[in-house]
C-alpha atoms as a PDB file:
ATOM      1  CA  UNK A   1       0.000   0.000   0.000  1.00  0.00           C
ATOM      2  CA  UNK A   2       1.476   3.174  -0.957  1.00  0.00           C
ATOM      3  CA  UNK A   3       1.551   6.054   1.687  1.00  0.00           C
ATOM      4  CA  UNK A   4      -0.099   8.847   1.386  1.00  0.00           C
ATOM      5  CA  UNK A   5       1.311  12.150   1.474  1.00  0.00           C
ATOM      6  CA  UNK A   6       1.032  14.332   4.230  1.00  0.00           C
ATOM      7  CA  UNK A   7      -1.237  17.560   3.876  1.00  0.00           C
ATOM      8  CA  UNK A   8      -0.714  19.074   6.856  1.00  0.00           C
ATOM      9  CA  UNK A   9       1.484  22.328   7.408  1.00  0.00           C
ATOM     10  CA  UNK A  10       3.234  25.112   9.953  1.00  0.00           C
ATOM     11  CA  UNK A  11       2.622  27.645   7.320  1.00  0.00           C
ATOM     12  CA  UNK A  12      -0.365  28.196   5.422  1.00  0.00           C
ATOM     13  CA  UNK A  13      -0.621  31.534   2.995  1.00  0.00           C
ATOM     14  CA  UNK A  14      -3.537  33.092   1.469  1.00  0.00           C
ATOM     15  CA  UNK A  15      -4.019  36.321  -0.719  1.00  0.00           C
ATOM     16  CA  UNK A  16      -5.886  39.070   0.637  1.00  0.00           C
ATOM     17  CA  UNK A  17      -7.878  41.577  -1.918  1.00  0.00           C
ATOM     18  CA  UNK A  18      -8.557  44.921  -0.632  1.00  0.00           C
ATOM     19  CA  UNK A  19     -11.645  45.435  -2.049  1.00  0.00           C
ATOM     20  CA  UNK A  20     -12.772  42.447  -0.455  1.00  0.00           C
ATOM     21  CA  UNK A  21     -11.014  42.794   3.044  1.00  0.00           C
ATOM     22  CA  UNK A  22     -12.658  44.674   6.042  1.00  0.00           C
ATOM     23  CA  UNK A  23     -10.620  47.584   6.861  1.00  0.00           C
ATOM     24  CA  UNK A  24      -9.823  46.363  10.206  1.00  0.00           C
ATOM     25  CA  UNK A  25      -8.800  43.155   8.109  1.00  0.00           C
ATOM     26  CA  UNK A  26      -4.949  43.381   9.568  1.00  0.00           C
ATOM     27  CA  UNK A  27      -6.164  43.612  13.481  1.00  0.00           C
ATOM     28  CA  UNK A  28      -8.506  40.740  13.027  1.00  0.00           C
ATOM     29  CA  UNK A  29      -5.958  38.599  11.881  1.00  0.00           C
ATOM     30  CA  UNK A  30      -3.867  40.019  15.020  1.00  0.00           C
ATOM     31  CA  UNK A  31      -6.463  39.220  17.467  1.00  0.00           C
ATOM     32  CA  UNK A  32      -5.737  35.378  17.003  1.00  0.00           C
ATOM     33  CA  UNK A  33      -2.849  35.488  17.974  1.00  0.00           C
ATOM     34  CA  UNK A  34      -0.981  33.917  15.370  1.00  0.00           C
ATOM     35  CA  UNK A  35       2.170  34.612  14.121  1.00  0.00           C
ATOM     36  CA  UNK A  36       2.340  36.371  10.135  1.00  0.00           C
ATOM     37  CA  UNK A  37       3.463  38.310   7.266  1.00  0.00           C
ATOM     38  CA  UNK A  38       2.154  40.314   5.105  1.00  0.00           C
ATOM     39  CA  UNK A  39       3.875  41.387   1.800  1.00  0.00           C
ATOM     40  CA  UNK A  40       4.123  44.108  -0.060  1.00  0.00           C
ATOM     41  CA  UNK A  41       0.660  45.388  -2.139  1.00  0.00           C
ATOM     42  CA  UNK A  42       1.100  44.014  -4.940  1.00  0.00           C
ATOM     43  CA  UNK A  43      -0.500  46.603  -7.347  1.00  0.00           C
ATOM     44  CA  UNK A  44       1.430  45.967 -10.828  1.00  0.00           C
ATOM     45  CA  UNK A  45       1.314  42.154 -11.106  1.00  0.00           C
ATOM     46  CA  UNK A  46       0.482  41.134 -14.522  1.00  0.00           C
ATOM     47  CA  UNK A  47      -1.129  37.742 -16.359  1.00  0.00           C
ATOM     48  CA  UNK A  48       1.228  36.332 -19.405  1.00  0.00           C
ATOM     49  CA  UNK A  49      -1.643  38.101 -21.123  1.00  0.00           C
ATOM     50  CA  UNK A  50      -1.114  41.820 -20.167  1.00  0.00           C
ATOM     51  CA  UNK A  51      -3.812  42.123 -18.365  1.00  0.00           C
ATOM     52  CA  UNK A  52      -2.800  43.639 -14.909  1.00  0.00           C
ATOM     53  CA  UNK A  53      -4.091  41.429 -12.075  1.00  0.00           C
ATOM     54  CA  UNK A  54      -6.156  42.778  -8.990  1.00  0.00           C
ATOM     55  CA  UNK A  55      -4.226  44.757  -5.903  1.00  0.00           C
ATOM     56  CA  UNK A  56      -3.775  42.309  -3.456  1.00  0.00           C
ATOM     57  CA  UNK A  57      -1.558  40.791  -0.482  1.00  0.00           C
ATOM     58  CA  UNK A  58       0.409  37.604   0.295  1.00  0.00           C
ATOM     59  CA  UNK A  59      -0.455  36.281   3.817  1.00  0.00           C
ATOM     60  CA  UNK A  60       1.463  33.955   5.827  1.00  0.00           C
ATOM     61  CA  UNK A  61       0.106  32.261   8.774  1.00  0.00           C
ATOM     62  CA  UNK A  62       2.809  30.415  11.298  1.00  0.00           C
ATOM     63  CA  UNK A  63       1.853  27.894  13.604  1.00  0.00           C
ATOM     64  CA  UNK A  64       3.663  25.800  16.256  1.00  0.00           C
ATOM     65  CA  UNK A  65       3.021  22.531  14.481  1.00  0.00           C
ATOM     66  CA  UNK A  66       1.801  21.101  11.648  1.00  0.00           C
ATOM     67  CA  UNK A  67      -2.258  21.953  11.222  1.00  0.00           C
ATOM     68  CA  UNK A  68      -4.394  20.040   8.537  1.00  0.00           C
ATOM     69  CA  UNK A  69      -6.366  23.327   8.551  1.00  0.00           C
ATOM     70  CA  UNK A  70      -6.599  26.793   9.196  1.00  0.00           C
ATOM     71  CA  UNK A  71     -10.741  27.166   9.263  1.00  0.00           C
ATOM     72  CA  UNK A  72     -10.716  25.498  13.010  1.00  0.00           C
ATOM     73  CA  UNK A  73      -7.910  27.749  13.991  1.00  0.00           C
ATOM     74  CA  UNK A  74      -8.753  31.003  12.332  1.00  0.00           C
ATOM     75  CA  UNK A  75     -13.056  31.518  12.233  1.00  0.00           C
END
């Protein structure tokens, strides 16, 4: 039986839209009390076909050890 790989992870990244995002978005995230990163905005990306994607932001979550997922830990 061949063993299946393991999903689970100490860092877990999303992209965060500010259009989408509550303003507050940045002391939400805070108020868990999880470790993270937040890039640069990210304003001037483009797709291979010119087209220049939405604003957004890299997230990185850190946890103490691996987590299958982040929807228990964070809301």
């Amino acid at each position: 039986m061949e063993k299946s790989k393991d999903q689970r992870a100490r860092m877990w990244t999303f992209v965060v839209y500010p259009e989408s995002a509550p303003e507050n978005w940045r002391d939400i995230l805070s108020d868990y009390h999880i470790p993270w990163v937040e890039s640069p905005l990210h304003d001037k990306d483009v797709n291979p076909d010119g087209e220049v994607k939405k604003a957004h932001w890299h997230i990185i979550l850190f946890f103490d050890g691996k987590t299958r997922s982040i929807a228990k830990k964070v809301g």
